[in-house]
Every structure is written in C-alpha cells, then in structure tokens.
Protein backbone atom coordinates (compact mmCIF):
# COMPACT_ATOMS: atom_id res chain seq x y z
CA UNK A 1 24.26 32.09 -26.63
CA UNK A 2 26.01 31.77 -22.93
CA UNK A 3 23.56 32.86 -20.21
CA UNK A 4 24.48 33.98 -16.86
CA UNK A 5 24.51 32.29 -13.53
CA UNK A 6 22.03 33.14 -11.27
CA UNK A 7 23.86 34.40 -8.26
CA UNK A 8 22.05 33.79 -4.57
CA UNK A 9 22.07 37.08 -3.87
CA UNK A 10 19.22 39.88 -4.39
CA UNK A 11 19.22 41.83 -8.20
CA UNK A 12 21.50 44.76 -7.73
CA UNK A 13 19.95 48.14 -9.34
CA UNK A 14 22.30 49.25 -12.02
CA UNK A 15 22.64 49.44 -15.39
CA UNK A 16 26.44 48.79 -15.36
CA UNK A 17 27.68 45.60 -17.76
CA UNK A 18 29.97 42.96 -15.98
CA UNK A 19 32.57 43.67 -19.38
CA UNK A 20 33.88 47.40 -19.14
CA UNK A 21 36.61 46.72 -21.78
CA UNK A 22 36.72 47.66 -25.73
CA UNK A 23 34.25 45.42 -27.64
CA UNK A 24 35.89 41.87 -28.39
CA UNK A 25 34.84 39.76 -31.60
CA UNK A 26 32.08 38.75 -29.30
CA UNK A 27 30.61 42.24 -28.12
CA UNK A 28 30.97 43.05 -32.22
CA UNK A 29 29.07 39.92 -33.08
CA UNK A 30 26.64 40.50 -30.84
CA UNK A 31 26.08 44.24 -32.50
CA UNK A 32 26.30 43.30 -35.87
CA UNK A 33 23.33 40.36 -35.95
CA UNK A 34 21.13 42.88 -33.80
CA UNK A 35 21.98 45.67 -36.35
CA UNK A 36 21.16 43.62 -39.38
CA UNK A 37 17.95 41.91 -37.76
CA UNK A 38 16.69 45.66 -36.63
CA UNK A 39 17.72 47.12 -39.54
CA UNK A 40 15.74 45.13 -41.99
CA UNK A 41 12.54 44.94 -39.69
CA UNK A 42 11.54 48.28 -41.12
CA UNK A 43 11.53 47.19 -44.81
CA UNK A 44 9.08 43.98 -43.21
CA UNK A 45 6.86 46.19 -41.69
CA UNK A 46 6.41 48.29 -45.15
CA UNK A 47 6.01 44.87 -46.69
CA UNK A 48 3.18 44.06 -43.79
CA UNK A 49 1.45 47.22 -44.26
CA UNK A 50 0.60 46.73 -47.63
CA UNK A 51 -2.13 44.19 -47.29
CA UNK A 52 -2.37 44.48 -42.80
CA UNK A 53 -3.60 47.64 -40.65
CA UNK A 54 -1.29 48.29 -38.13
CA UNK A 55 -2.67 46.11 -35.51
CA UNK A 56 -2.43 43.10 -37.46
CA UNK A 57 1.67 43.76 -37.95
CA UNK A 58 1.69 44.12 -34.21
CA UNK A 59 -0.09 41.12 -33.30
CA UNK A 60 1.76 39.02 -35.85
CA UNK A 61 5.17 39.81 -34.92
CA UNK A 62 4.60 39.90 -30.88
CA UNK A 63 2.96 36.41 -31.46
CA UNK A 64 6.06 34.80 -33.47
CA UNK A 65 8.16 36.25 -30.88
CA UNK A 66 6.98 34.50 -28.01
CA UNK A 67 6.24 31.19 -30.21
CA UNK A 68 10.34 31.39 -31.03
CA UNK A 69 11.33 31.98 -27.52
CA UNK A 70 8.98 29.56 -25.90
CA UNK A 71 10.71 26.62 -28.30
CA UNK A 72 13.61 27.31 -26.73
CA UNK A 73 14.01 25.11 -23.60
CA UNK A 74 16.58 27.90 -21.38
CA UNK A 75 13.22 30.66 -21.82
CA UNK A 76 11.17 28.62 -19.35
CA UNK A 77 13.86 28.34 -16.27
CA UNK A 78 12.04 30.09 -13.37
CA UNK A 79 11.95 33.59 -12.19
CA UNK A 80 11.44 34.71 -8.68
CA UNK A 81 7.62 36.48 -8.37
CA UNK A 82 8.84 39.38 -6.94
CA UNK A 83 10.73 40.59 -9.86
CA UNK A 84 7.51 39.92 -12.45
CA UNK A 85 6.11 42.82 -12.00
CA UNK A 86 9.27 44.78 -13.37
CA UNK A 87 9.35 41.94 -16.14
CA UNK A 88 5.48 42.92 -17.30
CA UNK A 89 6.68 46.53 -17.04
CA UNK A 90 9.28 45.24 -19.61
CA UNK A 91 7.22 43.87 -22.12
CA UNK A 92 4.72 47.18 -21.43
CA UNK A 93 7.74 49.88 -22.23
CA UNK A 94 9.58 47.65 -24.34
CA UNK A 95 7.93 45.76 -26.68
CA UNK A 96 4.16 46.43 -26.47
CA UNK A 97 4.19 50.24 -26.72
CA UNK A 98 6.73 50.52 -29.13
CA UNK A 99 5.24 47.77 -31.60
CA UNK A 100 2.12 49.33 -31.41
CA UNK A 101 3.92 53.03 -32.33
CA UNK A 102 5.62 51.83 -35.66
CA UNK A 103 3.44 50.34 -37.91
CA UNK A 104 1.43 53.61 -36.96
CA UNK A 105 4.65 55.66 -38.07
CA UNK A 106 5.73 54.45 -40.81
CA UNK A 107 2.59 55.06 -42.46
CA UNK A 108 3.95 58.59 -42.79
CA UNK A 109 7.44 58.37 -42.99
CA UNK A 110 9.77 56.02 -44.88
CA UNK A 111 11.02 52.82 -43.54
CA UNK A 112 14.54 54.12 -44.08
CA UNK A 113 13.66 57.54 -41.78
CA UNK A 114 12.45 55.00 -39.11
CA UNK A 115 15.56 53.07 -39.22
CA UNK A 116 17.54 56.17 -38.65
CA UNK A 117 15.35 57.77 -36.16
CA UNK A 118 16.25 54.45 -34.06
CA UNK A 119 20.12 55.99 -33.81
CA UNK A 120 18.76 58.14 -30.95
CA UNK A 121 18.78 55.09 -28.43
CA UNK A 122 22.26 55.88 -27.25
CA UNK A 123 21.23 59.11 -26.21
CA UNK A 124 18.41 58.21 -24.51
CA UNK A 125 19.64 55.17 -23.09
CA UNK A 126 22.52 57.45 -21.41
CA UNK A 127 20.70 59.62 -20.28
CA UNK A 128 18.26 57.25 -18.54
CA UNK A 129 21.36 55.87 -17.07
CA UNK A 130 22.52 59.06 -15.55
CA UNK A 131 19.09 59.16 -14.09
CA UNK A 132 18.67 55.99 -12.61
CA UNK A 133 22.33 55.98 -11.70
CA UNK A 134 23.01 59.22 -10.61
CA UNK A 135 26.18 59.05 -12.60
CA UNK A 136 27.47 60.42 -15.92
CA UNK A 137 29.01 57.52 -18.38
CA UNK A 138 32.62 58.18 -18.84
CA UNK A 139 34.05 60.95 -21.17
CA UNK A 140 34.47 58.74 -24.33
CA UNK A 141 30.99 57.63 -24.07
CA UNK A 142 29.68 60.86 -23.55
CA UNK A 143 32.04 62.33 -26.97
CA UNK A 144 30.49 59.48 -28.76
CA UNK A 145 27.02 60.10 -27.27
CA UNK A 146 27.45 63.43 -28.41
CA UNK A 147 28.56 62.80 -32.24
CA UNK A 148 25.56 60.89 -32.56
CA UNK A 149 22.78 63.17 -31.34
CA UNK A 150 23.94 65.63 -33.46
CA UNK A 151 23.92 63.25 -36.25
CA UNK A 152 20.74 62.31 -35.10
CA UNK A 153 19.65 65.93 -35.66
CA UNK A 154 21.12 66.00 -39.46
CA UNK A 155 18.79 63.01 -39.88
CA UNK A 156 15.16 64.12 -38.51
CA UNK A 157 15.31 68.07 -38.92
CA UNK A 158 14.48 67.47 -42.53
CA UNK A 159 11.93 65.41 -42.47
CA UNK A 160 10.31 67.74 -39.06
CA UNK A 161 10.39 70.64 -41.44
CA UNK A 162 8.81 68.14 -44.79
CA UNK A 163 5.26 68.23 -43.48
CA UNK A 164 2.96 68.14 -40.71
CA UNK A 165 2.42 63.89 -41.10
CA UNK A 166 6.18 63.24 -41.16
CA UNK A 167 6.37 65.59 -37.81
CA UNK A 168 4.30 63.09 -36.66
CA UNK A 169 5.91 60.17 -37.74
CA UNK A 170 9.40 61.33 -36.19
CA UNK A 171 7.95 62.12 -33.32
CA UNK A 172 6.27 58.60 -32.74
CA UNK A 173 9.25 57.01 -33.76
CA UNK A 174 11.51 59.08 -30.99
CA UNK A 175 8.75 58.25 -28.41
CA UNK A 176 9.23 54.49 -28.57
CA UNK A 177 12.87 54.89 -29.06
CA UNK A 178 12.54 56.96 -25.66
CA UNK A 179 10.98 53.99 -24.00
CA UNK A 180 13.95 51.89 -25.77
CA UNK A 181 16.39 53.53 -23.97
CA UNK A 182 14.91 53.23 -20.52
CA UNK A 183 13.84 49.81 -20.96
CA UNK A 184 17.57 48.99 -21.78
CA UNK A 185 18.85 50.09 -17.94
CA UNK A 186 15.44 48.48 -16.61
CA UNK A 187 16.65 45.22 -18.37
CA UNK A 188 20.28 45.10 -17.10
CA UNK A 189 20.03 43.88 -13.79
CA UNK A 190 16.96 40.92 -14.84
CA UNK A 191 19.55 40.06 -17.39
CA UNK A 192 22.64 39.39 -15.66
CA UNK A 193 21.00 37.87 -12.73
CA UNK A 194 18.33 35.54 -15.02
CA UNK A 195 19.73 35.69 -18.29
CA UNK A 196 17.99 37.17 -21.56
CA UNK A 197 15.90 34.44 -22.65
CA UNK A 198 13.78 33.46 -19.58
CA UNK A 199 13.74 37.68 -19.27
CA UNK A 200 12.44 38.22 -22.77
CA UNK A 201 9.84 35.19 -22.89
CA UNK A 202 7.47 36.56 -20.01
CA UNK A 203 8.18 40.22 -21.07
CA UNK A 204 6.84 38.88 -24.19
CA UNK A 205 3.99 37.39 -23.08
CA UNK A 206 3.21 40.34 -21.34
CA UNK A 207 3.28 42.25 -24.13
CA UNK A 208 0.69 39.98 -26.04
CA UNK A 209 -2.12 40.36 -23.37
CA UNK A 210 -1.97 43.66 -24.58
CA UNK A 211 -1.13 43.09 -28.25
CA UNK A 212 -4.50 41.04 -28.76
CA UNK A 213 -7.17 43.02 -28.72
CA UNK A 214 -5.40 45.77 -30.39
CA UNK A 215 -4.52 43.41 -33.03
CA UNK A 216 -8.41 41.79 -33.39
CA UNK A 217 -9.39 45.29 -33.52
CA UNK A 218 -7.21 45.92 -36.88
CA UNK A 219 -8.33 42.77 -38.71
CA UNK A 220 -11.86 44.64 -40.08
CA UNK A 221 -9.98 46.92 -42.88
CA UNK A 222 -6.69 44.02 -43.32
CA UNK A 223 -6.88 41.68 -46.48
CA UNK A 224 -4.76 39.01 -47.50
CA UNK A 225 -1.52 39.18 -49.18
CA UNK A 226 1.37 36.27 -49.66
CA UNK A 227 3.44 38.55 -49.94
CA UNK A 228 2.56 40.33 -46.18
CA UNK A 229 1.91 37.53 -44.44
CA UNK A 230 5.41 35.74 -45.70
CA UNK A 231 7.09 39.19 -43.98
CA UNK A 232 5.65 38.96 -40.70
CA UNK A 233 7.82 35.44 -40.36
CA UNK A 234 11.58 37.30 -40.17
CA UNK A 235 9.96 40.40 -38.44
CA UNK A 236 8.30 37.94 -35.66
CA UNK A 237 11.06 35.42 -35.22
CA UNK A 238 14.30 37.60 -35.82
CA UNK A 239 13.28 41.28 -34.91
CA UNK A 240 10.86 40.16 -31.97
CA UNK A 241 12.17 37.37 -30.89
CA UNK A 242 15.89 36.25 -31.42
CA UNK A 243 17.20 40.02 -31.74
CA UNK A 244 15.82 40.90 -28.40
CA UNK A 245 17.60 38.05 -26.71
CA UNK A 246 20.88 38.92 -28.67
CA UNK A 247 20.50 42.65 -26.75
CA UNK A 248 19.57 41.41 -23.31
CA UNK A 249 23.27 39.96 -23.54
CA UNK A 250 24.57 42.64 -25.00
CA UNK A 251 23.55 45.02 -22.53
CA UNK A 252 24.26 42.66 -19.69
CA UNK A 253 27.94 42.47 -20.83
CA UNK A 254 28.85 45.87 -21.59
CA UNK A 255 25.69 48.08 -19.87
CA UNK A 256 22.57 49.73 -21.18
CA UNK A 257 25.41 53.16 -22.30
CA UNK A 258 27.39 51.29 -24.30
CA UNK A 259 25.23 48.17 -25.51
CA UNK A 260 22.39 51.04 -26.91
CA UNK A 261 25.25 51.75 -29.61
CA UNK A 262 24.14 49.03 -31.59
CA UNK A 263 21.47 50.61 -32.85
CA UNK A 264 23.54 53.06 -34.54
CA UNK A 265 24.10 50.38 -36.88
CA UNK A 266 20.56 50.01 -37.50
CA UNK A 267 20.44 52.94 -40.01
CA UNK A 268 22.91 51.79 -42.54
CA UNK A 269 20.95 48.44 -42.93
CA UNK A 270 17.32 50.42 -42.84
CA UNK A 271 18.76 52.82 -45.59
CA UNK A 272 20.31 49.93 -47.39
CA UNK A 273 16.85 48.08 -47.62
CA UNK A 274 14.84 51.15 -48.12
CA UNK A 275 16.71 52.40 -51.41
CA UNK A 276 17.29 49.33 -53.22
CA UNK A 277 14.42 47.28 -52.37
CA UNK A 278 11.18 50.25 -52.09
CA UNK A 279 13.07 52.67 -54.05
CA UNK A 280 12.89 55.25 -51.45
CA UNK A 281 14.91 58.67 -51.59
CA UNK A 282 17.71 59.88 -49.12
CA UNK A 283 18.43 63.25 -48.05
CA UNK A 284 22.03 64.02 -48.36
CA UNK A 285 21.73 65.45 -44.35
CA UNK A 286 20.50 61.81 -43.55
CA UNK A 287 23.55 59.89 -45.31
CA UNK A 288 25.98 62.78 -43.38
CA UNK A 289 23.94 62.35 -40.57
CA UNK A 290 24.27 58.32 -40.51
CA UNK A 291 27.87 59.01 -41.11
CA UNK A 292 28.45 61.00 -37.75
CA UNK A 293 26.46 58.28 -35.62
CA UNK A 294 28.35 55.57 -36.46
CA UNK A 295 31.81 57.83 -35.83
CA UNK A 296 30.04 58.37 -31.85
CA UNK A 297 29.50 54.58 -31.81
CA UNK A 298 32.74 54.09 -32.36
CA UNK A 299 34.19 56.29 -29.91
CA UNK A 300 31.11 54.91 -27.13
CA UNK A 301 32.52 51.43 -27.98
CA UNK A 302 36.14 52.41 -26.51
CA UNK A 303 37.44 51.29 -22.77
CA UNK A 304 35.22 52.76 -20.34
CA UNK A 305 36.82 55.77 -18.29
C-alpha cells in the first residue's frame, strides 16, 4: 500500500482527494477489501458476543488493531506534535466511540441490520463535508448521495417501527456511523500529508487508553468460548486494523464524499453473512433498500463535477 510524501508545507484543511477522476482498478480495489473486511465484522462481533460482554469485544479488537499496525515498520515514521491532538480526536470519534456503540447494538438488532445501517456514511460524510467545506459535492455525488439515503430509509424504517429495543439499536448504530462520517473529512488532510498507517497507529492507541478500562470493566459477566475468542482475531486485525488503513487511502485519493461510498458495499457482505451463516431473516424493504444504495454509489463513484 503506496503512502504519500510528506510535503514541507503546513496540512491544508480540506477534505478534497488528490484523484477527482472515475474510480480506477485501484480506487475499486481499495473499496472492495474494505467492503468485505467491514462487512463480515458484524457476523464476528455476533460470534464475540456469545461468550464476551460488550467491553470485552471492544477491548479485544482495539488491542489487535494496534498490535497489527505497530508490526508494521511505515506506522512508526514521525508525526509533528502539533497535529496529535487532532490524531487523539481521531481515535476518540473514530474508533473508540464507535467500538464501544456496536457490540452494545447489536445486542438488539441483527448483525445484518447493523451492516446496512453502516450505508448511511455517505450521507453523513457529505454532509460533514459541506460543513467543514462550505461547499456542496458536485451534482452526481449529490444524485448518488441521494439514492442512497432513501435506500437507507427502506432499510431502518422497519426495524424503527419493530420495537422499542431495535429503535434503539438503529439509533446507536446511526450515531457512530454519524461520527464515521465526520471522522472521514477530519482524516483527509493527516492522510495525504502523513499517510494512513502512521495516522491510524496513534489514533489507535488513543483509542485504547480509553478502550481499557471499559473493557476490564466487562470481563466480570464474560466466559470463555473457542469459538469467541478465535473471532476477535479477523475482527481485530482486518476490521480494526488493516481495513482502517485501506480507507485512510481511500479517502486521501478520492476525498471523504466519494471514498464514504464504500461502505455501501458493506451491506451486501453483512446480509450475506447474516443469512447463511446465523440464519437471520431479511425484510424485503432491506434487500430493495440495499439495492438503491449501491445504484447511489455508483453514480457518487462517477467524475467529479
């Protein structure tokens, strides 16, 4: 995985990629290994929950993260201090919060609902951007944007309207995929000035100062299980640590907008997992709903206008 030059010249603000073409085989690459590591996370997390509390998932996967980036020799090339702080931030929004949010989720809503709650990114990602930028994307991103909330919608209405503990799952679940989308602009700039690995290691271990004692906390109520403790390996290595690299380029080549659409991919692989492996159910509005978000990330993928 390339990595960036570090230019001599202070971190410019933006959230703009340095690639504003159609995806190449790269750009697609890049989006279909963070689509199938994401994806299947949710089925390891079920698999974790079984025998760990919450906390203990957390703990476990933050922990393999940063053991997998810190064996990589390019994650310890230095960072100036003064961008640290918005690095910590990172691994606070990011990882931390978000970890913590869907163990706690998806023990009221189906690993498959999770996956496809994550197709909201875009959406929020954009619309961070227009924030922070003051600028709207460009008209095919915004169609595509657009597709996909409304699939989005066909996805979590049902399960808002199921219960009072699914509410709460979805609503978790869109929280940390809120933070998702504004830690993808945050990231942009650290990326293509450091490159995603040094980036991701000390968000990382940021996140695990406050992992810990959350994680401790959880052990009294956890027992052992193989079978758990096996599923915490891919969830920690791939979906913590390798999968956030793979977006810190992807988002530093074609900007938080556009690089968030790889998480509409997320879905099909969450669904996939979910119904042949823990026999869960779909909704037909969910596979209509999947259907529409991958026609907007289609469209988001085009040229930038």
């Amino acid at each position: 995985m390339a990595e960036h030059a570090r230019p001599t010249n202070s971190m410019p603000a933006t959230a703009i990629g340095t690639n504003r073409e159609a995806f190449a085989l790269r750009e697609w690459g890049l989006l279909a290994s963070i689509a199938a590591i994401w994806g299947s996370s949710f089925l390891f997390i079920d698999v974790g929950l079984e025998a760990f509390r919450p906390g203990v998932v957390t703990l476990a996967r933050v922990t393999l993260g940063v053991v997998t980036l810190a064996a990589i020799p390019r994650s310890r090339a230095p960072i100036d201090r003064e961008h640290l702080v918005r690095i910590a931030l990172l691994g606070v929004i990011w990882i931390a919060i978000p970890m913590i949010i869907f163990p706690v989720a998806q023990q009221w809503i189906d690993s498959s609902v999770a996956g496809m709650l994550n197709a909201a990114m875009p959406i929020f990602s954009a619309a961070w951007a227009t924030i922070l930028l003051r600028a709207f994307p460009g008209w095919r991103q915004m169609v595509g944007i657009g597709i996909g909330f409304v699939g989005v919608m066909a996805i979590s209405v049902p399960e808002l309207t199921d219960s009072s503990a699914s509410a709460t799952g979805v609503g978790l679940v869109l929280l940390a995929v809120l933070l998702y989308g504004l830690s993808a602009n945050l990231t942009v700039p650290l990326q293509q000035r450091y490159g995603s690995l040094p980036v991701l290691l000390r968000a990382q271990l940021a996140a695990l100062v406050i992992v810990v004692p959350y994680g401790l906390l959880h052990l009294n109520g956890s027992t052992w299980a193989w079978k758990s403790a096996l599923a915490m390996i891919p969830l920690g290595a791939l979906g913590t640590g390798l999968a956030y690299a793979l977006m810190g380029t992807l988002v530093g080549r074609v900007g938080a907008a556009r690089g968030s659409i790889a998480i509409y991919f997320v879905p099909i692989v969450a669904m996939a997992l979910g119904v042949t492996i823990l026999d869960e159910t779909l909704r037909p509005f969910a596979i209509i709903g999947t259907a529409l978000v991958l026609v907007g990330a289609w469209i988001a993928s085009r040229k930038e206008s």
